[in-house]
Protein backbone atom coordinates (compact mmCIF):
# COMPACT_ATOMS: atom_id res chain seq x y z
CA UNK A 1 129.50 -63.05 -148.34
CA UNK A 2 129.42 -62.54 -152.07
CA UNK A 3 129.79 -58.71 -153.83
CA UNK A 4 127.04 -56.88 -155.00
CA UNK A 5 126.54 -55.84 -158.86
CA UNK A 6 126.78 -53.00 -160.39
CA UNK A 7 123.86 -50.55 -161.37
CA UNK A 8 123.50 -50.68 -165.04
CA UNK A 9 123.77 -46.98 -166.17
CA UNK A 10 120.50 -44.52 -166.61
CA UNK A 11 118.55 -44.45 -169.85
CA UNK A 12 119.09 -41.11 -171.71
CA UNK A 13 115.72 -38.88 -171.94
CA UNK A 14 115.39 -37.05 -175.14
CA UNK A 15 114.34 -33.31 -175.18
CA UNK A 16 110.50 -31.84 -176.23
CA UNK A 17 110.09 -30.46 -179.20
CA UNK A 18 110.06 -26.90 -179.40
CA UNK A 19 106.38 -25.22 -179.36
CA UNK A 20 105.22 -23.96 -182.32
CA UNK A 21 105.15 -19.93 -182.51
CA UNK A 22 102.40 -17.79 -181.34
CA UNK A 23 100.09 -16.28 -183.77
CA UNK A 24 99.78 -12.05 -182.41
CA UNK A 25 96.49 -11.38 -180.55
CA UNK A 26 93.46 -9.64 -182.44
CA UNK A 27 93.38 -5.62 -181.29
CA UNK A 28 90.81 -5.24 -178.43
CA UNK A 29 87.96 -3.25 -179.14
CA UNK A 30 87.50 -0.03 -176.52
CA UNK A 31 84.34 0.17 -174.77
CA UNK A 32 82.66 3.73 -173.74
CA UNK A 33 84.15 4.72 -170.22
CA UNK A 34 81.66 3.85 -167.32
CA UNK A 35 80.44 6.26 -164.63
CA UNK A 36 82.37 5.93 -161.31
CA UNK A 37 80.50 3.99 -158.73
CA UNK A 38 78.68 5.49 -155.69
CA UNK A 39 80.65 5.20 -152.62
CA UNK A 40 78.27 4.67 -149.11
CA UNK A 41 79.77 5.70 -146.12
CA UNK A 42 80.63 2.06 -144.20
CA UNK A 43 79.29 2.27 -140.82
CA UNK A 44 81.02 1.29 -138.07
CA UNK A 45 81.18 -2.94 -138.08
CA UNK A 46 78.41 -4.05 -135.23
CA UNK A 47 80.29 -5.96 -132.94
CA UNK A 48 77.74 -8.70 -131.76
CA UNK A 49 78.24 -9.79 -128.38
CA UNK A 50 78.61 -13.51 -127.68
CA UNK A 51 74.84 -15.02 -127.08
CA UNK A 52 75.75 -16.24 -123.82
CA UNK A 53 77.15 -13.30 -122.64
CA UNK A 54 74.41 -11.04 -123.25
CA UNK A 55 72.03 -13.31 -121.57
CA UNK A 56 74.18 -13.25 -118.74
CA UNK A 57 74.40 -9.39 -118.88
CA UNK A 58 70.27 -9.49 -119.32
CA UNK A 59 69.82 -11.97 -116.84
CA UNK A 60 71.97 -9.55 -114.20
CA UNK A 61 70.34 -6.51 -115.19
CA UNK A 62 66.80 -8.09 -114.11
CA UNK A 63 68.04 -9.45 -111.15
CA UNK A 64 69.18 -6.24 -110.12
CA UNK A 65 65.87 -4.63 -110.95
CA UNK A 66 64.29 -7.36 -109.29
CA UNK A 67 66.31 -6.78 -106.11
CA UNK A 68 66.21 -3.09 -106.09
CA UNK A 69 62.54 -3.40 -106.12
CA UNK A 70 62.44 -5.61 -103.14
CA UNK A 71 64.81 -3.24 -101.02
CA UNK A 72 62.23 -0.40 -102.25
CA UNK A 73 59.21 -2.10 -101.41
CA UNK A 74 60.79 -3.53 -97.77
CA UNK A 75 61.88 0.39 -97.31
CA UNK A 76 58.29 1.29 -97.95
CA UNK A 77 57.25 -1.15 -95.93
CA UNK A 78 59.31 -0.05 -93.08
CA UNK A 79 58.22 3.06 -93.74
CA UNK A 80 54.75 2.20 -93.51
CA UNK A 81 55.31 0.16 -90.81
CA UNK A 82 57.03 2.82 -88.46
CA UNK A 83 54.25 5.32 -89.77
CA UNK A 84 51.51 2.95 -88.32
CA UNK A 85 53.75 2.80 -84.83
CA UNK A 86 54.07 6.63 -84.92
CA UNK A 87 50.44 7.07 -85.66
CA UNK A 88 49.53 4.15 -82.85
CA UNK A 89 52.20 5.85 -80.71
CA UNK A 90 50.00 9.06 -80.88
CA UNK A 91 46.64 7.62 -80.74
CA UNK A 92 47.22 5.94 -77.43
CA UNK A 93 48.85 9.23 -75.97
CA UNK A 94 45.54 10.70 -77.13
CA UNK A 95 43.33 8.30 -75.93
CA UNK A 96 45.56 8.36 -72.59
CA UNK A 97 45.04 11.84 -72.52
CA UNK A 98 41.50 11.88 -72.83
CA UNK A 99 41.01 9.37 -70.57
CA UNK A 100 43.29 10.93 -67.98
CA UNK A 101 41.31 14.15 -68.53
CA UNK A 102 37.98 12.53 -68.51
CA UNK A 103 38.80 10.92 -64.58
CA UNK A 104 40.09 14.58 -64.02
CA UNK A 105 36.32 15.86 -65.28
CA UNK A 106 35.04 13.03 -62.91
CA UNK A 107 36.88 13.90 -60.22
CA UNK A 108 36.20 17.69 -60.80
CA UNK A 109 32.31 16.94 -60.77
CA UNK A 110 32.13 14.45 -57.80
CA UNK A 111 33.97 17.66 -55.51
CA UNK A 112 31.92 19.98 -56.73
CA UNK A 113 28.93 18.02 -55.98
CA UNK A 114 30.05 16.92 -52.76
CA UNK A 115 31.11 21.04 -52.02
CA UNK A 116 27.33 21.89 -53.26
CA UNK A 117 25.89 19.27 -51.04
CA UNK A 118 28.28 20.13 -48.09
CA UNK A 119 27.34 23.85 -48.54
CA UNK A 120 23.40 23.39 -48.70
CA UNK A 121 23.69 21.00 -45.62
CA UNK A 122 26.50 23.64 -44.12
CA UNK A 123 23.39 26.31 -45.10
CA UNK A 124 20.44 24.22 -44.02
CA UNK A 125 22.52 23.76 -40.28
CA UNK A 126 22.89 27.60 -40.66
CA UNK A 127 19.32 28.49 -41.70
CA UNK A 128 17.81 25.83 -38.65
CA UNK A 129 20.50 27.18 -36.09
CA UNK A 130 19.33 31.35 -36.90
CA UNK A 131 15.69 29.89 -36.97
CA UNK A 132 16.70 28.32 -33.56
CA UNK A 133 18.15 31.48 -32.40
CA UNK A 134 15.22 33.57 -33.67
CA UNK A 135 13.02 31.12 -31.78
CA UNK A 136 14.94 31.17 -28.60
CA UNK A 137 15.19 34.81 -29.11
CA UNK A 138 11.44 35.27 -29.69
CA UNK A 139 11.12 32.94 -26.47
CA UNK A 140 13.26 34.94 -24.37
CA UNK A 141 12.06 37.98 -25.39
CA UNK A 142 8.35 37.37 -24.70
CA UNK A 143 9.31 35.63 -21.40
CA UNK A 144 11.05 38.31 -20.56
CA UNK A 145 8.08 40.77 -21.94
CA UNK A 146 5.67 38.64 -19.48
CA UNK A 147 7.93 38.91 -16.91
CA UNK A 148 8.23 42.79 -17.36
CA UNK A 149 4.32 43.12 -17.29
CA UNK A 150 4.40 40.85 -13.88
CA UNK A 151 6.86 43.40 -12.42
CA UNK A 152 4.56 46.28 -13.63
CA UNK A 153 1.66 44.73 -12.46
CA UNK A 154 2.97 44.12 -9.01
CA UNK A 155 3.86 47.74 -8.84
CA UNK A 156 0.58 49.31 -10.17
CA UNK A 157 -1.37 46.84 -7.74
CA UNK A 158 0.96 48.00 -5.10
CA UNK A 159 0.18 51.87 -6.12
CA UNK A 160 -3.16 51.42 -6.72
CA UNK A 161 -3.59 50.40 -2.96
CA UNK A 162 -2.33 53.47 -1.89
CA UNK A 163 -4.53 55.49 -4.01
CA UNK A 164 -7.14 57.82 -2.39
CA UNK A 165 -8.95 58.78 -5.24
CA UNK A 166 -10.36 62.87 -4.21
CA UNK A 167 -14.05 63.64 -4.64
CA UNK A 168 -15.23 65.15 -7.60
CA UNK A 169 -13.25 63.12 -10.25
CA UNK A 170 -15.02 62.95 -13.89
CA UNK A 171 -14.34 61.02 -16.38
CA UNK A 172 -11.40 58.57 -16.53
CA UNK A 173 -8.34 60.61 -16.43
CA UNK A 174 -4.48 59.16 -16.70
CA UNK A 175 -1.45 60.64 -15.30
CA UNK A 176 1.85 59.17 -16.15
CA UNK A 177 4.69 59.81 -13.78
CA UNK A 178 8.51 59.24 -14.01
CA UNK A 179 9.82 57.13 -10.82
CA UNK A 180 13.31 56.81 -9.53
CA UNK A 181 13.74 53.68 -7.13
CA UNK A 182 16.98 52.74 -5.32
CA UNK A 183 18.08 49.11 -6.23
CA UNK A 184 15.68 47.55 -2.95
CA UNK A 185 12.34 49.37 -4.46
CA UNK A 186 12.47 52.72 -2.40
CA UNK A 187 11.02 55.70 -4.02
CA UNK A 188 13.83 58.26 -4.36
CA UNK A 189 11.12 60.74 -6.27
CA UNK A 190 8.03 60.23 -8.40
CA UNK A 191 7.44 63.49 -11.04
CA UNK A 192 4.50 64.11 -12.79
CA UNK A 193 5.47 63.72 -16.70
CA UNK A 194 2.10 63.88 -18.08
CA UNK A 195 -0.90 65.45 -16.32
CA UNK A 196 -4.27 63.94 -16.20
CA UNK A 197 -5.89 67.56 -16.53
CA UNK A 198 -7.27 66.99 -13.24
CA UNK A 199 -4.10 68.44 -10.41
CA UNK A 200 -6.59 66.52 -7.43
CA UNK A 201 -6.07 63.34 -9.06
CA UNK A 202 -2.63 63.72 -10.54
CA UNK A 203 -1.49 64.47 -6.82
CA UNK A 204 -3.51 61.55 -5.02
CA UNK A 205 -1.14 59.71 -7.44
CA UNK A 206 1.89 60.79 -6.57
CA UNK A 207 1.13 60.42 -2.87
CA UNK A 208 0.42 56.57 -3.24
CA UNK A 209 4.00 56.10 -5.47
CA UNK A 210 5.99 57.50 -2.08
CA UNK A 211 3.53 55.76 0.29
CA UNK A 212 3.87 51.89 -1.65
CA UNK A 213 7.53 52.67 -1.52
CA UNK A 214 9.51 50.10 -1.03
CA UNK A 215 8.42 48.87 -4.59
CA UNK A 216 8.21 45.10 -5.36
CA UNK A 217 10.72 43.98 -6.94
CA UNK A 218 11.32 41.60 -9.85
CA UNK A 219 11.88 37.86 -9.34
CA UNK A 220 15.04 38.09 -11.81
CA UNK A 221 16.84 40.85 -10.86
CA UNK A 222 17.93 41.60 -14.55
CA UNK A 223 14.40 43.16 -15.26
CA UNK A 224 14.80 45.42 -12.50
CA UNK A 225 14.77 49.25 -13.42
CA UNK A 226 15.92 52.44 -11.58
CA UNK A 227 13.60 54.55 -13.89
CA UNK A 228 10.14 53.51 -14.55
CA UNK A 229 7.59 55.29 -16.66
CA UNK A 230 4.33 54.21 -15.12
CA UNK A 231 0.87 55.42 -16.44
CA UNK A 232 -2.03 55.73 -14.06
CA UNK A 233 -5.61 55.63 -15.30
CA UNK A 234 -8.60 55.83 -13.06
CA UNK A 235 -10.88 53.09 -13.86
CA UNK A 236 -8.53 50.06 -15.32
């Protein structure tokens, strides 16, 4: 392989010139002092949050709002809601109790009717059995009236047959005498209670008592009487 040449040797490079000298500068011409500027206080640098970020933040902040509102308005709702139960709760205890006291008031009104009607039928039985009573009362008692005058009458007619009226009688005198009679009509005494104002008469009286003795005697033996009170009058 053949050698390589030499490098021929670098050109020489002759020096610049030297610059020329500098003429001095013109004096500079003062100018009147200015005022010193007005420094404003620098407020603090704004830092501006990232647009995305505060529409996020924004976007947050309304949906909490938003939700808070819906948790108010569903706690209002349940309260409304519960409210209307209470208030339902109450009214049908109410009505309950009304209508519970109302069958009460019915109840109430049907007894006392059926006690007034019981009492005037309990008083109409009561009023018909006295007017009964008075009746058979009434009944009784005049039978037993009749049959007192029937018992009289048998003993006046029986007296009265005995009777010798005495001469010389005026008038129509009455004697009444008090008789004692043993239970089978005999004549234990017959006393002059009243006189006639005539003695003739008022003795033929008391002569036919003791001569019709024994007495008739009553049919029932309840009317009978050991005392009798009989009045005698001449022409009856």
């Amino acid at each position: 392989m053949p050698s390589a040449e030499p490098a021929p040797p670098p050109t020489p490079v002759e020096a610049p010139p030297p610059p020329p000298a500098a003429e001095p500068p013109p004096e500079p011409v003062k100018a009147p002092p200015r005022p010193a500027p007005v420094v404003e206080p620098k407020s603090a640098p704004k830092v501006e949050a990232k647009p995305d970020i505060a529409l996020e933040q924004q976007k947050k902040a309304k949906q909490r709002k938003e939700q808070d509102a819906r948790e108010q308005a569903l706690r209002e709702a349940a309260k409304q809601l519960e409210t209307r139960k209470l208030a339902d709760v109450e009214a049908r205890h109410r009505r309950e109790l009304q209508e519970a006291q109302r069958r009460d008031d019915e109840l109430r009104a049907e007894r006392e009717a059926a006690d007034r009607v019981a009492q005037q039928a309990a008083q109409a039985a009561e009023q018909a059995r006295q007017r009964e009573t008075q009746a058979a009362q009434a009944a009784a008692q005049q039978a037993r009236a009749r049959a007192v005058d029937i018992y009289r009458a048998q003993i006046m007619r029986a007296v009265r047959a005995r009777l010798v009226t005495p001469p010389g009688v005026q008038g129509n005198p009455q004697a009444e005498l008090r008789v004692l009679q043993l239970p089978t009509g005999e004549v234990l005494s017959a006393k002059l209670t009243r006189s006639s104002g005539d003695t003739a008469y008022d003795a033929a009286v008391e002569r036919a008592v003791l001569a019709a003795s024994p007495l008739p005697l009553p049919a029932d033996r309840s009317l009978f009487s050991r005392e009798l009170l009989l009045q005698f009058r001449l022409n009856e």
